[in-house]
PDB file of N, CA and C in Angstrom:
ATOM      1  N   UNK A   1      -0.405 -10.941  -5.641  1.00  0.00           N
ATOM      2  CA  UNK A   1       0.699 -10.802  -4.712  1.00  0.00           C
ATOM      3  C   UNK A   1       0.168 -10.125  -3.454  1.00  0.00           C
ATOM      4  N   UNK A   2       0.123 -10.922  -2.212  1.00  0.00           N
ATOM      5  CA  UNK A   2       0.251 -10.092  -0.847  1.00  0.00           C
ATOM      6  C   UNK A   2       1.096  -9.600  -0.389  1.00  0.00           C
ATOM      7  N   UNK A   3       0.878  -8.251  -0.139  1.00  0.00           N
ATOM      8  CA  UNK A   3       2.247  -7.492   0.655  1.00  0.00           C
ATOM      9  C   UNK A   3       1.914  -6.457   0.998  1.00  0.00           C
ATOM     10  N   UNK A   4       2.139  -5.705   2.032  1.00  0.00           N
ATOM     11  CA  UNK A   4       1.274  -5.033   2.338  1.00  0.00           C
ATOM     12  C   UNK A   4       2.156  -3.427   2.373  1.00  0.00           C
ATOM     13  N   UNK A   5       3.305  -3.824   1.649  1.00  0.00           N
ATOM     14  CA  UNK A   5       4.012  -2.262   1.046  1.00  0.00           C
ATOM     15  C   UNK A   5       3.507  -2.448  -0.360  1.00  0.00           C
ATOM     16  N   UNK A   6       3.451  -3.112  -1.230  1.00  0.00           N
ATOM     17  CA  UNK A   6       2.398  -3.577  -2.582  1.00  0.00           C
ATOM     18  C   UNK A   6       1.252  -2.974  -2.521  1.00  0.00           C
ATOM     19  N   UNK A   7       0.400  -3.388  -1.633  1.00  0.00           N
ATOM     20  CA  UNK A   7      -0.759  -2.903  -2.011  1.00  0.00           C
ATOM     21  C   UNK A   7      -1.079  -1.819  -1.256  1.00  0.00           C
ATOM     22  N   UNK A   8      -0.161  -0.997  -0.622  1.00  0.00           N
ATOM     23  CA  UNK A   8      -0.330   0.551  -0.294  1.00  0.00           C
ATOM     24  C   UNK A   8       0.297   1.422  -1.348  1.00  0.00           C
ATOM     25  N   UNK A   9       0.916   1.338  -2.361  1.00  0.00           N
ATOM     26  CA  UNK A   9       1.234   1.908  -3.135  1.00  0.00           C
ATOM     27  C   UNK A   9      -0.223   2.023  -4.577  1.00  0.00           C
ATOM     28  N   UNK A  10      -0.103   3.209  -5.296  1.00  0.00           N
ATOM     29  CA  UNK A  10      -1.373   3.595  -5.830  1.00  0.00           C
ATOM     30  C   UNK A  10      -1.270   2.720  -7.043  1.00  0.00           C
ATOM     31  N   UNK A  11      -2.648   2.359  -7.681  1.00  0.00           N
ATOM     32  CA  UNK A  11      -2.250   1.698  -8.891  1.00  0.00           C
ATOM     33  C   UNK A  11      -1.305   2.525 -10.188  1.00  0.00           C
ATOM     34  N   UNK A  12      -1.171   3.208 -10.377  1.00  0.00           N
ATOM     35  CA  UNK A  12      -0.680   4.011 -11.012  1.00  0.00           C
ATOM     36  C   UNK A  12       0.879   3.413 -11.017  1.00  0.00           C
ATOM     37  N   UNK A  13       1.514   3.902  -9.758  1.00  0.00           N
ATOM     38  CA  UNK A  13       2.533   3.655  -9.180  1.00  0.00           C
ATOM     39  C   UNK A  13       3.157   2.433  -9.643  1.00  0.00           C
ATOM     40  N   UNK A  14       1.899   1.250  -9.430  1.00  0.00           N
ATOM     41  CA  UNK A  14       2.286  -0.140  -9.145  1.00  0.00           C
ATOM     42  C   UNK A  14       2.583  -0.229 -10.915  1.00  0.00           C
ATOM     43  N   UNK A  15       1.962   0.188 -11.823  1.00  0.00           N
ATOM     44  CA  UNK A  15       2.206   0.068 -13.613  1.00  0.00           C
ATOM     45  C   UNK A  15       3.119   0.679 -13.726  1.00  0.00           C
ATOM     46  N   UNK A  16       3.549   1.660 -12.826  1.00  0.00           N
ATOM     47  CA  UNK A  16       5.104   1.680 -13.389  1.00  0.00           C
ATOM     48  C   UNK A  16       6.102   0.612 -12.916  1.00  0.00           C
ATOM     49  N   UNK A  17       5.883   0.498 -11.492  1.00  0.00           N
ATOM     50  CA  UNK A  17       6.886  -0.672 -11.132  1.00  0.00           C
ATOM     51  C   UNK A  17       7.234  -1.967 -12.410  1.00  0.00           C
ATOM     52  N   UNK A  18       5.700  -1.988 -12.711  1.00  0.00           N
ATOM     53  CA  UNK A  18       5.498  -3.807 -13.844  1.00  0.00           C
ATOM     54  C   UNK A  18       6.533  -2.865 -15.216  1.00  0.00           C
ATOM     55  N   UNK A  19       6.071  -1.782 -14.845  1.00  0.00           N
ATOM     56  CA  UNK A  19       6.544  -1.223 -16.933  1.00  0.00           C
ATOM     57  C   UNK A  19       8.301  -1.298 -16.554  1.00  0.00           C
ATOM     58  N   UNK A  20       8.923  -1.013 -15.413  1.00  0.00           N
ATOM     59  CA  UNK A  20      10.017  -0.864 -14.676  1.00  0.00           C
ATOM     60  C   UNK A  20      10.987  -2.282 -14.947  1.00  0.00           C
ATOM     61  N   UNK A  21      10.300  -3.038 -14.073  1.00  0.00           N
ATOM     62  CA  UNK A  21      10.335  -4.711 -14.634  1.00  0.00           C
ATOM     63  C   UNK A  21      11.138  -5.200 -15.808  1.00  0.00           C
ATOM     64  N   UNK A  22      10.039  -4.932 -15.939  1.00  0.00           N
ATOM     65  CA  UNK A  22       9.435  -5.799 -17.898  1.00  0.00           C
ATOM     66  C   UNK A  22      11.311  -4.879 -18.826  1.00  0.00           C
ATOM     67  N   UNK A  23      11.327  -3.557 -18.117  1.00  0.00           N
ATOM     68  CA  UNK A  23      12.423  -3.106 -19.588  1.00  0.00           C
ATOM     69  C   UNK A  23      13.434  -3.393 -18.379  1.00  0.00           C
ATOM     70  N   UNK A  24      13.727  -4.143 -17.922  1.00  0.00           N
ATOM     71  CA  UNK A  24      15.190  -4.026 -17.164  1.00  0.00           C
ATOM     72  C   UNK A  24      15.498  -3.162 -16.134  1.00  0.00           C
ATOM     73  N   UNK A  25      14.620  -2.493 -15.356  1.00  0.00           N
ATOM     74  CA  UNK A  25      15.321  -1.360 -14.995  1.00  0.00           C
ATOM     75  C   UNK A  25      14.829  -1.388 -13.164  1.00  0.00           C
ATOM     76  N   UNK A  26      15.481  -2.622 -12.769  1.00  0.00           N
ATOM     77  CA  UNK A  26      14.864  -2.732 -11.738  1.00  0.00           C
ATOM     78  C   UNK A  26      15.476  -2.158 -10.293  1.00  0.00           C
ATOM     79  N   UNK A  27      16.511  -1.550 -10.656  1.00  0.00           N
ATOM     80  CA  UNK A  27      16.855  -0.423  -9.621  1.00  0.00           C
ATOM     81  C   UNK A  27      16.180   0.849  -9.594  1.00  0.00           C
ATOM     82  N   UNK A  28      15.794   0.680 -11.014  1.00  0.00           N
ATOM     83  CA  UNK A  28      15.093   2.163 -10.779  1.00  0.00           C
ATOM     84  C   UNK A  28      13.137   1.666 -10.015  1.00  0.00           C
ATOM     85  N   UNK A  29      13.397   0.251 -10.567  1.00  0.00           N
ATOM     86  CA  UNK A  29      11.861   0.482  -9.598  1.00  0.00           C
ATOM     87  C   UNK A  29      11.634   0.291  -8.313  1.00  0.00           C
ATOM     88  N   UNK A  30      12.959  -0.699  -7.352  1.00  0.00           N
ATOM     89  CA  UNK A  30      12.961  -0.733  -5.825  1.00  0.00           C
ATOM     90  C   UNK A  30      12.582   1.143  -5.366  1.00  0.00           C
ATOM     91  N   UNK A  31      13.612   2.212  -6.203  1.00  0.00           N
ATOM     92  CA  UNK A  31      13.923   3.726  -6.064  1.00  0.00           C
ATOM     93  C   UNK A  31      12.510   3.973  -6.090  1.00  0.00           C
ATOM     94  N   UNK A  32      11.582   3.660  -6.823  1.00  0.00           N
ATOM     95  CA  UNK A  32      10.294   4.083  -6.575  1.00  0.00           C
ATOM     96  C   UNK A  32       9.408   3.475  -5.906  1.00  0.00           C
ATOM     97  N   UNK A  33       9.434   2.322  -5.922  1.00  0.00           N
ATOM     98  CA  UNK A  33       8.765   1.928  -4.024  1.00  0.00           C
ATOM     99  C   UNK A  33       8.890   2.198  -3.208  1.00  0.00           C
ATOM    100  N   UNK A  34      10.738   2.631  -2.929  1.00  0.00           N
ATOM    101  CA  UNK A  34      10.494   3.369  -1.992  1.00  0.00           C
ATOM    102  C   UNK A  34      10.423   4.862  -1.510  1.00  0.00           C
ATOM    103  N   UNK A  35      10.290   5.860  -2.652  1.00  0.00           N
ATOM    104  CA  UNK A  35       9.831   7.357  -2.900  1.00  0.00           C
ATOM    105  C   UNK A  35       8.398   6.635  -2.733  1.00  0.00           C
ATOM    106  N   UNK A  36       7.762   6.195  -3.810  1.00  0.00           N
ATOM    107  CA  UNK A  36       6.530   6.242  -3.817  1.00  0.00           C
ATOM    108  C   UNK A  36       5.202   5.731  -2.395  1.00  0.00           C
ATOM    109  N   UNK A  37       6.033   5.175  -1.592  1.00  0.00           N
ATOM    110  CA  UNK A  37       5.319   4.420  -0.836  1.00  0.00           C
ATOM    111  C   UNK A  37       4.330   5.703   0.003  1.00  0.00           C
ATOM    112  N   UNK A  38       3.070   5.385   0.398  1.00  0.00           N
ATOM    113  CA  UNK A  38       2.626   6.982   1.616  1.00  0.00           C
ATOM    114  C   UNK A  38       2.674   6.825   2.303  1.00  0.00           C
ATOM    115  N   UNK A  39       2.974   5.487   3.436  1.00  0.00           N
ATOM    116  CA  UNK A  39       2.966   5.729   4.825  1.00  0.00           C
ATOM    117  C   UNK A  39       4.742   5.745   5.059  1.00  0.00           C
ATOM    118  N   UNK A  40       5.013   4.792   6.152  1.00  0.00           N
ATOM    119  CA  UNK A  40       6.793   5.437   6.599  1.00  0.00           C
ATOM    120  C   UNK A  40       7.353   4.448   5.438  1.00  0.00           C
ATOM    121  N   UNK A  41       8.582   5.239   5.192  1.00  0.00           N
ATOM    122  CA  UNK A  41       9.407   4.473   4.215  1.00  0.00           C
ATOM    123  C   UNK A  41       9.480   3.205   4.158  1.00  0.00           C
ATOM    124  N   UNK A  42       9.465   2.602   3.549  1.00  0.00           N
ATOM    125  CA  UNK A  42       9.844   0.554   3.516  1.00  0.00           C
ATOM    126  C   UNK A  42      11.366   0.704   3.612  1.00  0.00           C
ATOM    127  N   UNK A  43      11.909  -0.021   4.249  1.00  0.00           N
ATOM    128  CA  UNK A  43      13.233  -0.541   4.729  1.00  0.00           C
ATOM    129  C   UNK A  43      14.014  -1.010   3.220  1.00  0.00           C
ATOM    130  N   UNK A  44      15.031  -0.433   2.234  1.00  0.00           N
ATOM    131  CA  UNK A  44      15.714  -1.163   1.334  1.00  0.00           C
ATOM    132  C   UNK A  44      15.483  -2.548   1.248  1.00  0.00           C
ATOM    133  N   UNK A  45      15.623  -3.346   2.035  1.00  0.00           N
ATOM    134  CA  UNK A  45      15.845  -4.789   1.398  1.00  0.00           C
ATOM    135  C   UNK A  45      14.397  -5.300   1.394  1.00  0.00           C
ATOM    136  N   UNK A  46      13.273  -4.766   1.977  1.00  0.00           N
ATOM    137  CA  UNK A  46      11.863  -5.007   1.943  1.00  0.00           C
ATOM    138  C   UNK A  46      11.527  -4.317   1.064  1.00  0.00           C
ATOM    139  N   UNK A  47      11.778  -3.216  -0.156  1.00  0.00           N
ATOM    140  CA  UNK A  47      11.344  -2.893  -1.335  1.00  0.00           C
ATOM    141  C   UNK A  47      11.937  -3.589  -2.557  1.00  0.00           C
ATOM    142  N   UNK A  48      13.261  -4.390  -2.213  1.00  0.00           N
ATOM    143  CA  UNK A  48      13.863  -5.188  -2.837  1.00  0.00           C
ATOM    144  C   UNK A  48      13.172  -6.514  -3.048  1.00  0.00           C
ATOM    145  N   UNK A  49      12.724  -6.965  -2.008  1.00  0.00           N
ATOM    146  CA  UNK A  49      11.516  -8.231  -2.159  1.00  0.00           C
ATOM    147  C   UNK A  49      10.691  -8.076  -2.540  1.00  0.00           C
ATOM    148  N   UNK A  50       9.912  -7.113  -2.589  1.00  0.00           N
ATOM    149  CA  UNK A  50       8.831  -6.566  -3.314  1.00  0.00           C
ATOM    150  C   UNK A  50       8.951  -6.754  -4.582  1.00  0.00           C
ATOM    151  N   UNK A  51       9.959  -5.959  -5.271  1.00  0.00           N
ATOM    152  CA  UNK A  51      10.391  -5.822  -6.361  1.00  0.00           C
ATOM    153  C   UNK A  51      10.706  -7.283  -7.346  1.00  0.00           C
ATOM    154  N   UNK A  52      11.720  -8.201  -6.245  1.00  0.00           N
ATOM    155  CA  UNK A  52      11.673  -9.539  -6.838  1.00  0.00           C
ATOM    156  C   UNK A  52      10.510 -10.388  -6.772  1.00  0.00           C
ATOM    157  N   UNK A  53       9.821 -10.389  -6.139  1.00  0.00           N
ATOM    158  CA  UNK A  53       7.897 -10.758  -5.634  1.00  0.00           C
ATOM    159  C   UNK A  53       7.835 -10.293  -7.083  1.00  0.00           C
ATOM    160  N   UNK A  54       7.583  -9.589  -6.937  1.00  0.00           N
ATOM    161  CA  UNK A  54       6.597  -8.912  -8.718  1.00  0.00           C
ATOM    162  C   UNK A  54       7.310  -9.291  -9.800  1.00  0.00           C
ATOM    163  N   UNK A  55       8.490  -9.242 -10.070  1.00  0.00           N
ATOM    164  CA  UNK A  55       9.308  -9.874 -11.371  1.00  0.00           C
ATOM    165  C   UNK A  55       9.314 -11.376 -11.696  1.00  0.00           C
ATOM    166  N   UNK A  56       9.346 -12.367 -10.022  1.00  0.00           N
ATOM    167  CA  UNK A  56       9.030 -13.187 -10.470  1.00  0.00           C
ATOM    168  C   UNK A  56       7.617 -13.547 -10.843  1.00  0.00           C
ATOM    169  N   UNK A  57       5.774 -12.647 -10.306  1.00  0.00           N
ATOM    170  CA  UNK A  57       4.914 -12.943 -11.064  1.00  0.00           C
ATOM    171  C   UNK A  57       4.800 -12.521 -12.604  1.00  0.00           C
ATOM    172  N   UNK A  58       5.581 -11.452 -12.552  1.00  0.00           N
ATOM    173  CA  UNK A  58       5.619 -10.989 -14.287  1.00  0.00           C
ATOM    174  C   UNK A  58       6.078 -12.448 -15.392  1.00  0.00           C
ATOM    175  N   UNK A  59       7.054 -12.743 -14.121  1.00  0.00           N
ATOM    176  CA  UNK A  59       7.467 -13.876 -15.157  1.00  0.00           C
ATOM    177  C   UNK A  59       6.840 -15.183 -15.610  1.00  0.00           C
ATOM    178  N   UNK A  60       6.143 -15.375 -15.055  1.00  0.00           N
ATOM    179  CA  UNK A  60       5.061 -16.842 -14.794  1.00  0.00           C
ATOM    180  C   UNK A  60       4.301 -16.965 -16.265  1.00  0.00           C
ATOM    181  N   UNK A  61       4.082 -18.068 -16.539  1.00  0.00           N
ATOM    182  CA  UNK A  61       2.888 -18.235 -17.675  1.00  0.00           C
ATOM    183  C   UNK A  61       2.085 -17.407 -18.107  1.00  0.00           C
ATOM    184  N   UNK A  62       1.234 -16.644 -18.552  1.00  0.00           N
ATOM    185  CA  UNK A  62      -0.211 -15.897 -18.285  1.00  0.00           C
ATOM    186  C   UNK A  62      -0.240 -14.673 -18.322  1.00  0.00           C
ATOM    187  N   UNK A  63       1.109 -13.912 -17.969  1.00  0.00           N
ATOM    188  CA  UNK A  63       1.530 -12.647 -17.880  1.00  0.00           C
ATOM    189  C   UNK A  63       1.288 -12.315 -19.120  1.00  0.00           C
TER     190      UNK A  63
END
């Protein structure tokens, strides 16, 4: 996934987002993209795409 609020966030961070995902709890993981992010906040509906970006690769074949 390219994105460039994605891949400023730490890997750490980003395994919780997927662990976030995966159990349903995907308000709580936009809430930590955008706490977690280090440079200026991401805009709500651009941590929201993010968030659907990544759920739909979780969801794909291979995962």
């Amino acid at each position: 996934m390219e994105n460039s609020i994605w891949d400023a966030l730490l890997p750490v961070v980003r395994e919780e987002v997927d662990g976030l995902i995966r159990s349903g709890g995907r308000l709580r993981a936009v809430k930590l993209i955008l706490e977690a992010h280090p440079g200026p906040r991401p805009q709500l509906r651009d941590a929201v795409e993010v968030m659907s970006e990544r759920a739909a690769e979780l969801q794909e074949p291979g995962w």
